[in-house]
Each structure stands twice: as C-alpha cells, then as structure tokens.
C-alpha atoms as a PDB file:
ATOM      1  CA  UNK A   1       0.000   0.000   0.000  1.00  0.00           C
ATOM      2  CA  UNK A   2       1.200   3.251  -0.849  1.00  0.00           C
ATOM      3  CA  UNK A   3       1.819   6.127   1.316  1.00  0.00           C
ATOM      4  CA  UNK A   4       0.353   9.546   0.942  1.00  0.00           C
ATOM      5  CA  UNK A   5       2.329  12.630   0.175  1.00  0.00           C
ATOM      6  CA  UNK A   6       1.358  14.178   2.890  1.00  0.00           C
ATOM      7  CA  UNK A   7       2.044  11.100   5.328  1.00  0.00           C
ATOM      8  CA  UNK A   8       4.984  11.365   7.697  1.00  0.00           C
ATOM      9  CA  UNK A   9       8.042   9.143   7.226  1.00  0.00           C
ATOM     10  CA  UNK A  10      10.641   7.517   9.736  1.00  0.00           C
ATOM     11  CA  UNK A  11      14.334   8.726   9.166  1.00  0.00           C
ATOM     12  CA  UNK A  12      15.065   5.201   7.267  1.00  0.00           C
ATOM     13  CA  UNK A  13      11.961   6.210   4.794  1.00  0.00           C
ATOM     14  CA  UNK A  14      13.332   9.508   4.056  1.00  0.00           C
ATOM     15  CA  UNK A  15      17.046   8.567   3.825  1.00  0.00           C
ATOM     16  CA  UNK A  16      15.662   6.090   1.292  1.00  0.00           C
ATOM     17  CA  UNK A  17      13.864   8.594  -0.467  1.00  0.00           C
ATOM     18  CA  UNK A  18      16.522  11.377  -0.526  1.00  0.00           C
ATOM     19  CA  UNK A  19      19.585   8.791  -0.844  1.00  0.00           C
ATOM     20  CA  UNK A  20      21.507   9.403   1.690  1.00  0.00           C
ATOM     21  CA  UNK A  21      22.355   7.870   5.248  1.00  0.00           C
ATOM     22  CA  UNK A  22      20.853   8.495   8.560  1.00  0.00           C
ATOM     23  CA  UNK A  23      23.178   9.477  10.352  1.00  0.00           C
ATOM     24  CA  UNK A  24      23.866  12.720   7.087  1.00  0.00           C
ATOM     25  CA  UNK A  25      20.264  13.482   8.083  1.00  0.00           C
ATOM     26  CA  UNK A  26      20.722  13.919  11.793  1.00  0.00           C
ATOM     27  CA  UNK A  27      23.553  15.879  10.677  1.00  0.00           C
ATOM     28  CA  UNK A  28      21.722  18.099   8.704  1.00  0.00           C
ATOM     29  CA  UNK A  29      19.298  18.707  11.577  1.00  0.00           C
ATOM     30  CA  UNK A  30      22.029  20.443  13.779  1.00  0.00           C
ATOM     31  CA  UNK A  31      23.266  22.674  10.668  1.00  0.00           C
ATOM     32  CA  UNK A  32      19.859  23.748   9.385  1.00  0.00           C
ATOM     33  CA  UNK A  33      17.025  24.730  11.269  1.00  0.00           C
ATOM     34  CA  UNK A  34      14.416  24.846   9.356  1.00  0.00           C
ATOM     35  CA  UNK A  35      15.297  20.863   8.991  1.00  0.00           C
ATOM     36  CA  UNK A  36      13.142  20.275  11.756  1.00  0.00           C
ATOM     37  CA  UNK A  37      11.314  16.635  11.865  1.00  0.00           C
ATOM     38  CA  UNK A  38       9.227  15.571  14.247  1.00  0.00           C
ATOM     39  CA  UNK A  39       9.942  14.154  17.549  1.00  0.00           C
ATOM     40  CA  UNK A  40       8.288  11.935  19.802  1.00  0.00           C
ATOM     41  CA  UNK A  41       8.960  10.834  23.877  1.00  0.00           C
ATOM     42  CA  UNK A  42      11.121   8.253  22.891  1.00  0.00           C
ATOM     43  CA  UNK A  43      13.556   9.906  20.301  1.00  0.00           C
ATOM     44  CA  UNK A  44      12.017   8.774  16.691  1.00  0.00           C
ATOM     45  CA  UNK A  45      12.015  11.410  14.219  1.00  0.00           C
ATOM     46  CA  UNK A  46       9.160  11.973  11.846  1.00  0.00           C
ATOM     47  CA  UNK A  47       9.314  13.851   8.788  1.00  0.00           C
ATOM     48  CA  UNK A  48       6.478  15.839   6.989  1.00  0.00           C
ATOM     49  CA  UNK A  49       6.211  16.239   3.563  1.00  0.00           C
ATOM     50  CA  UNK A  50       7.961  19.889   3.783  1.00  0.00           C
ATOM     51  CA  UNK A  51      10.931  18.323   5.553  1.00  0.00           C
ATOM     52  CA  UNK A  52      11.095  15.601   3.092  1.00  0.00           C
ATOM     53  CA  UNK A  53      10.965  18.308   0.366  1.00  0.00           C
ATOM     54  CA  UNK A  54      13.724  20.535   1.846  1.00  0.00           C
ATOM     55  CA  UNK A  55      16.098  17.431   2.160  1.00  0.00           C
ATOM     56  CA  UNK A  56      16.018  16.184  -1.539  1.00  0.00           C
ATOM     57  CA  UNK A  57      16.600  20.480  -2.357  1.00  0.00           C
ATOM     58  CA  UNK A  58      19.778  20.261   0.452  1.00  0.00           C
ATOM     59  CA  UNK A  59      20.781  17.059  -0.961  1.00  0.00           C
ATOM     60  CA  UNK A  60      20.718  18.605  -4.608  1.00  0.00           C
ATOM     61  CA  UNK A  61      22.414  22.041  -3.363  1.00  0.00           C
ATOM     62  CA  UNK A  62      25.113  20.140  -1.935  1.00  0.00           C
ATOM     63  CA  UNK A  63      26.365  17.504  -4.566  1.00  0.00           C
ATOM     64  CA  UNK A  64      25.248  18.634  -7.852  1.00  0.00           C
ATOM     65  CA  UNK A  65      25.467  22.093  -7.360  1.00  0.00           C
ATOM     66  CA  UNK A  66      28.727  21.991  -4.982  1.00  0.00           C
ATOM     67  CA  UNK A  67      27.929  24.277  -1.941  1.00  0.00           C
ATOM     68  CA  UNK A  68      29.145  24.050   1.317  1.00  0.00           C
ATOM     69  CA  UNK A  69      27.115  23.957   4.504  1.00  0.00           C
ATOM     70  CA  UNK A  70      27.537  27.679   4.659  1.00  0.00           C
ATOM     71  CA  UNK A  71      26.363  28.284   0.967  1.00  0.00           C
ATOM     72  CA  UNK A  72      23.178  25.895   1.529  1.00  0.00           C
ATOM     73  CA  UNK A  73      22.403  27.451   4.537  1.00  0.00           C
ATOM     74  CA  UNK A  74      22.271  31.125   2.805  1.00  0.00           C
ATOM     75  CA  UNK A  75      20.075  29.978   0.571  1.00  0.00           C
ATOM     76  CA  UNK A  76      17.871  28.582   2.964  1.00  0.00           C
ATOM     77  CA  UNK A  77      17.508  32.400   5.025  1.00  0.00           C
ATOM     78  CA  UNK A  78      16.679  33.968   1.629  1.00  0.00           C
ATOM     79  CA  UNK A  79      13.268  32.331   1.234  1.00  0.00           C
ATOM     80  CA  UNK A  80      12.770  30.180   4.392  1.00  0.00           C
ATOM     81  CA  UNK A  81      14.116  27.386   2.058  1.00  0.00           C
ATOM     82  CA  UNK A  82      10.561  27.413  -0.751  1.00  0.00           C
ATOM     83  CA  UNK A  83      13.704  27.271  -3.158  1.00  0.00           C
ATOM     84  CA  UNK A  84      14.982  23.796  -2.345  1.00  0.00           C
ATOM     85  CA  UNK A  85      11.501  22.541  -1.592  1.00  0.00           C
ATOM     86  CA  UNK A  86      10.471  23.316  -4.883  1.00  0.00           C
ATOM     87  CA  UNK A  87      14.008  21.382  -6.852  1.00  0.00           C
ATOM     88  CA  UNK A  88      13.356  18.706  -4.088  1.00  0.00           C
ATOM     89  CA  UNK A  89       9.420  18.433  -5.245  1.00  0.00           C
ATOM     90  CA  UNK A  90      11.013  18.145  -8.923  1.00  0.00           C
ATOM     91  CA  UNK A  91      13.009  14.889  -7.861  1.00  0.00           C
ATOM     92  CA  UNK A  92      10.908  13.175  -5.572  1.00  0.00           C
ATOM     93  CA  UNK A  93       7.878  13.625  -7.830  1.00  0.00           C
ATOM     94  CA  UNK A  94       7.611  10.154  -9.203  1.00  0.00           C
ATOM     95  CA  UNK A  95       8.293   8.715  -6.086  1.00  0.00           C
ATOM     96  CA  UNK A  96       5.503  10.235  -3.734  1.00  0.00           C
ATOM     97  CA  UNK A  97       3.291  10.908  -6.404  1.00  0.00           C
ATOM     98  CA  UNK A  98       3.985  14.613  -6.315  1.00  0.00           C
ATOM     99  CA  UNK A  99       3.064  17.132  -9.498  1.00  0.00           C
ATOM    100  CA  UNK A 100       6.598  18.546 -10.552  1.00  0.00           C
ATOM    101  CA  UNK A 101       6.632  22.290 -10.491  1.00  0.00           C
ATOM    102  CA  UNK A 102       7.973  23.403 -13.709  1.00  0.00           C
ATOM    103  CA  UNK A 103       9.618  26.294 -12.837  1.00  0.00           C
ATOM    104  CA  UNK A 104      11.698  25.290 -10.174  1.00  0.00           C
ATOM    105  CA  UNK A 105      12.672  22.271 -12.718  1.00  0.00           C
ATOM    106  CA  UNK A 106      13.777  25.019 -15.538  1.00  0.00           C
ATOM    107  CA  UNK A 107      15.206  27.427 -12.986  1.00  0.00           C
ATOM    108  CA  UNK A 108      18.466  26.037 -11.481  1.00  0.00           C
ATOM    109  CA  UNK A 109      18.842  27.566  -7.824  1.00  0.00           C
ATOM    110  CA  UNK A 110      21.913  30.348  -7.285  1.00  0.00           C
ATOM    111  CA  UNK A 111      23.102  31.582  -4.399  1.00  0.00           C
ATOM    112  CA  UNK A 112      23.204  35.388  -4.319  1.00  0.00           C
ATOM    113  CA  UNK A 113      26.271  37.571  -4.068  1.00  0.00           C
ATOM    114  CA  UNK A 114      26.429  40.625  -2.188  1.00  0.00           C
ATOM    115  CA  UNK A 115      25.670  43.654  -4.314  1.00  0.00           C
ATOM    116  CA  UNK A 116      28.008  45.147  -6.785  1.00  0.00           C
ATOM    117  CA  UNK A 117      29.766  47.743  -5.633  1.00  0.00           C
ATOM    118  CA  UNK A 118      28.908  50.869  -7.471  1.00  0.00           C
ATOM    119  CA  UNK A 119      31.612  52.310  -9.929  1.00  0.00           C
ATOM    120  CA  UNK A 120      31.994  55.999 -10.629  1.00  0.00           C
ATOM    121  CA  UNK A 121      32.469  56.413 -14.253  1.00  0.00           C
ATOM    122  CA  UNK A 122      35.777  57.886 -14.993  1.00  0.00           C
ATOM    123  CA  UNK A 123      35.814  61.361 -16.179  1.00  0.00           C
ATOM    124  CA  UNK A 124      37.110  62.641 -19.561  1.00  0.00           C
ATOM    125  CA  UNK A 125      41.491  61.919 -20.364  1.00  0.00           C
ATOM    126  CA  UNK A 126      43.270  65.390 -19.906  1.00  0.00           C
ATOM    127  CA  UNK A 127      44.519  66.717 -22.712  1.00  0.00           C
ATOM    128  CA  UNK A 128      47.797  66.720 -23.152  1.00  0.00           C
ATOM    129  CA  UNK A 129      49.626  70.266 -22.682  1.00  0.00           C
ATOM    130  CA  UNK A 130      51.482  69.899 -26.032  1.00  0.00           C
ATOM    131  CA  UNK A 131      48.447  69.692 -28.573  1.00  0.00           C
ATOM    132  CA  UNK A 132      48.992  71.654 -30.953  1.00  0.00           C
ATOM    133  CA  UNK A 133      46.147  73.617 -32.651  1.00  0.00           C
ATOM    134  CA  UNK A 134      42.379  74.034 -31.719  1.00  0.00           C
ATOM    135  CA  UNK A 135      40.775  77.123 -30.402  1.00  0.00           C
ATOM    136  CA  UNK A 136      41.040  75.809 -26.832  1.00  0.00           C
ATOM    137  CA  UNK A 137      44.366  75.208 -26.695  1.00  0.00           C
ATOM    138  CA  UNK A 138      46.131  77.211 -24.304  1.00  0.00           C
ATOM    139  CA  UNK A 139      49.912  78.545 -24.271  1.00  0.00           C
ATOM    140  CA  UNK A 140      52.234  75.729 -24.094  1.00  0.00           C
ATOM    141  CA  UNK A 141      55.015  75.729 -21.244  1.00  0.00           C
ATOM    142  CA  UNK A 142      58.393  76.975 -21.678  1.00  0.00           C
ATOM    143  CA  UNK A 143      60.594  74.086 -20.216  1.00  0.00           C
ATOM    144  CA  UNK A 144      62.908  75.288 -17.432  1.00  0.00           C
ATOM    145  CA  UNK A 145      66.149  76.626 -18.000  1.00  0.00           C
ATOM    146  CA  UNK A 146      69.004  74.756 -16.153  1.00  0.00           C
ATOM    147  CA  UNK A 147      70.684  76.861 -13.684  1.00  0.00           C
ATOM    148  CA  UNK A 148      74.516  76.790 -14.202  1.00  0.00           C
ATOM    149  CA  UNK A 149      77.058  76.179 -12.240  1.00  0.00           C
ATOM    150  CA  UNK A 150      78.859  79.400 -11.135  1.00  0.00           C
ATOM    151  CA  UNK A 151      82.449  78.239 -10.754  1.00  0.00           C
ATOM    152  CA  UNK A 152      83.893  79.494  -7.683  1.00  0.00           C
ATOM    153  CA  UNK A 153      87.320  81.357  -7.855  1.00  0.00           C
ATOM    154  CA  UNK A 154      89.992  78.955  -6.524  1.00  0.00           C
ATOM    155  CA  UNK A 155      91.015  79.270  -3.026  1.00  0.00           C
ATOM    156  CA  UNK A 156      94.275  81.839  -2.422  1.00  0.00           C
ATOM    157  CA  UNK A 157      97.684  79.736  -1.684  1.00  0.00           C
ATOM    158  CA  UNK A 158      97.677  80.520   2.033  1.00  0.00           C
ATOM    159  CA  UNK A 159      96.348  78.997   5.129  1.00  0.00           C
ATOM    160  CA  UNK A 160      92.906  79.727   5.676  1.00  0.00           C
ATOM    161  CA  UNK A 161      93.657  80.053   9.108  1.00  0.00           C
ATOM    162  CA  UNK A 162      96.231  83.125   9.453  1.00  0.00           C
ATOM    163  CA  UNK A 163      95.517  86.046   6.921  1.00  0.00           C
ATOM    164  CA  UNK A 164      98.296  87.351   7.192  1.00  0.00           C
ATOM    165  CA  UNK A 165      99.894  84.951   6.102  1.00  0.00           C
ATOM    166  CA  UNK A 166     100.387  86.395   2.408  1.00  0.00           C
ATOM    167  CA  UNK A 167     101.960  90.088   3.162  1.00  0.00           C
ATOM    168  CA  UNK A 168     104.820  88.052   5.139  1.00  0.00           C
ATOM    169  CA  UNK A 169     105.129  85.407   2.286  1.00  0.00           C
ATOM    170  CA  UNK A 170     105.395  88.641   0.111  1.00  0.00           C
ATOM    171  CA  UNK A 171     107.920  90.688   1.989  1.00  0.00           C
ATOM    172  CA  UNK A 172     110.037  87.589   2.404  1.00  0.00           C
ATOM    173  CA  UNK A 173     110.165  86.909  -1.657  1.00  0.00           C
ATOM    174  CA  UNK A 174     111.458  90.282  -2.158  1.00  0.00           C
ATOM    175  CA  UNK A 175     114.519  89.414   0.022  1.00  0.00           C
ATOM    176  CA  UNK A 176     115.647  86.030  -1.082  1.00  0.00           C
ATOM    177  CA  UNK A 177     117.275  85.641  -4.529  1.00  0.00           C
ATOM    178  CA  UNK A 178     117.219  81.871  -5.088  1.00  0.00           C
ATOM    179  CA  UNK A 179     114.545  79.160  -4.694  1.00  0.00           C
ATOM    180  CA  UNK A 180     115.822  77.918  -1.448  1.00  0.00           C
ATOM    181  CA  UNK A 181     115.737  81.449   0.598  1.00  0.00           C
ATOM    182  CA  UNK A 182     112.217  81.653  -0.775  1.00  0.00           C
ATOM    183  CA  UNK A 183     111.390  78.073   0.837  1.00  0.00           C
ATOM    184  CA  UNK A 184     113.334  79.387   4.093  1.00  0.00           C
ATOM    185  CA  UNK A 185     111.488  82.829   4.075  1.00  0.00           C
ATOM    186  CA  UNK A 186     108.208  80.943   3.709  1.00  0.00           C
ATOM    187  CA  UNK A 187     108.813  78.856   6.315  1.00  0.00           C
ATOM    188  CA  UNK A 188     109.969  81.428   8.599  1.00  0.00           C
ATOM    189  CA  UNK A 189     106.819  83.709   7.936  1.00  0.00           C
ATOM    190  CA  UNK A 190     104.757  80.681   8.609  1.00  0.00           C
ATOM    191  CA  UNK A 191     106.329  79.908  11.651  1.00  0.00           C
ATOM    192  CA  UNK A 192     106.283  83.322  12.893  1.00  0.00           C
ATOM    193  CA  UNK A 193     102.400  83.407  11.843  1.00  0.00           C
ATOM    194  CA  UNK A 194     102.173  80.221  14.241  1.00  0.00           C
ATOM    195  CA  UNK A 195     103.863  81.674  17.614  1.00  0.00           C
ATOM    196  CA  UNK A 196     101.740  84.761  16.442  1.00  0.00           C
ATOM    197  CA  UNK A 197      98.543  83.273  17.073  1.00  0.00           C
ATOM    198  CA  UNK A 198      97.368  83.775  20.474  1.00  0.00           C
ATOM    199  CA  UNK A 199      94.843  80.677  20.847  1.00  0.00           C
ATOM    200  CA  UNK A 200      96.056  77.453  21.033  1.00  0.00           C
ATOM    201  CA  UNK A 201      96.443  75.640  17.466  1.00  0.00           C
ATOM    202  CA  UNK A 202      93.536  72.816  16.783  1.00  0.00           C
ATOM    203  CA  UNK A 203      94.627  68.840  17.043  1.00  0.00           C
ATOM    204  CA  UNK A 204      94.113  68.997  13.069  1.00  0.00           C
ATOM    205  CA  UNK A 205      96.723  71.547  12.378  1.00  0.00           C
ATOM    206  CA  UNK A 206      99.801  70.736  15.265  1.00  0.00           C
ATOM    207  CA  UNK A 207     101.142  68.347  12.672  1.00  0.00           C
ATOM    208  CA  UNK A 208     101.511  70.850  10.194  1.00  0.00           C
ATOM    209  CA  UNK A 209     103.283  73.071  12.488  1.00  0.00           C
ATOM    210  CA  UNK A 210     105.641  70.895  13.769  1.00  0.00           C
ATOM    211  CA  UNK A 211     106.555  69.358   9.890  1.00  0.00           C
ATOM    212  CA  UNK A 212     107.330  73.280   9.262  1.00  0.00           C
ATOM    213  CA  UNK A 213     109.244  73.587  12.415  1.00  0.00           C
ATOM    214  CA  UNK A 214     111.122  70.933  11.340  1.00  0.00           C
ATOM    215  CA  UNK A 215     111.813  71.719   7.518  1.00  0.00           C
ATOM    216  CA  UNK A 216     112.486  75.171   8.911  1.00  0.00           C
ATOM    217  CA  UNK A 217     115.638  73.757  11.100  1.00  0.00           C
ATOM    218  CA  UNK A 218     116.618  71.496   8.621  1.00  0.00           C
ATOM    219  CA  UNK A 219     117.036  74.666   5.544  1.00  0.00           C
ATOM    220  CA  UNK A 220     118.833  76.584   7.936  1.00  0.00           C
ATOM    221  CA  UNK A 221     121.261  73.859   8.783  1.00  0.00           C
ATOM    222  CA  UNK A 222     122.095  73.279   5.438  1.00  0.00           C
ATOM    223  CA  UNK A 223     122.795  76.897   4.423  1.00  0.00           C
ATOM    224  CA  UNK A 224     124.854  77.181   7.349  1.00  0.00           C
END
C-alpha cells in the first residue's frame, strides 16, 4: 500500500527517499534549522512532507550544485528554504506521487552575491599640454632653463687660518734671490704666523706646524 504525500516518514523512509544515510540526516538537523522533523517521547524522528521536500533540495544544493554547509544554509535564510523545496518536489515527484513544479525544474537555484559595488564612471582623459592647434588650446610651457654652475674662484695659496699669512710670504720673496731662501722665508713667515697666534692651534693643524718647524731647522742647517 502506498503512502500519501502528505504522510509522515521515519528517518530510514526519508534517507531512502533522498539517498543518503541516517546518520547525514541527523547531521543536517544540527546545521539547518528549518530541517526540523518531528519528535516523539522516545527519540524517533518523523518527517512531513515539507521536511522531506527541503532534504532532496539540500541534498541537490550540496552535490550537484557543490555548496558548502555555509552556501546551503544562505540559501535557505533567503526564502525560508521554498527554493529547495520546490528542486526537491522536482526529484521526488515520481516517487511520492507529487506534481513537478515546472519552474523550479527550468530554474536552477543560485546563491546570491552581495551587491556590486557601485563604480563611478571615470571622467574625460586630460589633454595633453602639447596639442597643438584648436581654439582651446592654451599657451604651451616653456621648459625650465638649467641653472649653471657658477664656478667658484679657486682658493688663495695661504692657510685659511692666518691672513696674514700672504703680506709676510710677500715681503720675504722680495729678500731672497734663489729658490731655497724663498722656501726658508716661507717657512719662517709661517712659523712666525704660528707663535703669532694667540689661541692654542687645533689637534688637526699641530702636525703641520711641527713638519714646518722641522723643515724650517733642517734649511737653515744646510745653508749654514
């Protein structure tokens, strides 16, 4: 004897039914809520035709379609699951006796994205500030003129740190005749520019002071 469509059905009938084990239906039970058979005192579940319905439309989702849990479940809160009902009327339909609804046979079920994020359409290209020609053209540009490079004048041949250093190098080139009294003058004036200077000479230039010291004594002893 046949059922009726509207009959309820153990958890063996419907896993029958919608090919798949128990134990995937109990499963679907905790992910789904609106998977909700009925339950007696002593644990048996009982499933009305809805529940049979939305089962088959999981069971489709799932493996023909390829969502996950997640997916299926999203498509459930978007009409209270009438979607899968209807694709799990169009397969069970010979079984129970059911009339296939032909819309939900043609119409394969799609999970919805979010909305498309509105794009602002890109204004017009500038033009580019070379065209030539046209009445709206404006002036073009002059490019830049490269600075040059004023060449500084080179420095004078006298340490930067006693000016008057030159008028002694002077006076003492007037008195010598060959190039060694002008070496000996030179170093003289710069010596004499040295025990001139009232602060004490910076680390950096003692070495030069002492090398002229020294070149100094060593002129003089060979003249003499």
């Amino acid at each position: 004897m046949t059922k009726s469509p509207q009959a309820f059905r153990s958890i063996g009938e419907v896993a029958r039914l919608v090919e798949v084990a128990p134990h995937v239906l109990r499963y679907w039970e905790t992910q789904f809520p609106a998977l909700s058979p009925v339950k007696r005192a002593d644990g048996r579940r009982y499933y009305r035709l809805d529940d049979v319905l939305l089962a088959a439309g999981i069971c489709e989702a799932l493996r023909e379609d390829g969502l996950t849990i997640r997916g299926a479940r999203r498509l459930i809160s978007q009409d209270r699951g009438a979607g899968l009902r209807a694709r799990g009327r169009v397969r069970l339909a010979d079984r129970l006796g059911l009339e296939a609804d032909a819309d939900a046979a043609v119409a394969p079920t799609s999970v919805t994205s979010d909305p498309p994020v509105e794009q602002i359409p890109a204004g017009p290209a500038p033009q580019p500030s070379s065209a030539v020609g046209g009445q709206g053209a404006g002036p073009v540009a002059a490019p830049p003129v490269p600075r040059r490079k004023t060449s500084q004048p080179p420095a004078p041949d006298a340490l930067p740190l006693f000016p008057d250093l030159p008028d002694a190098e002077a006076a003492a080139h007037e008195g010598c005749a060959d190039a060694a009294g002008r070496w000996l003058a030179r170093l003289t004036a710069t010596a004499a520019a040295l025990r001139r200077h009232p602060s004490p000479l910076p680390p950096a230039a003692r070495p030069l002071a002492d090398a002229l010291r020294a070149a100094a004594r060593k002129l003089t002893d060979a003249e003499t």
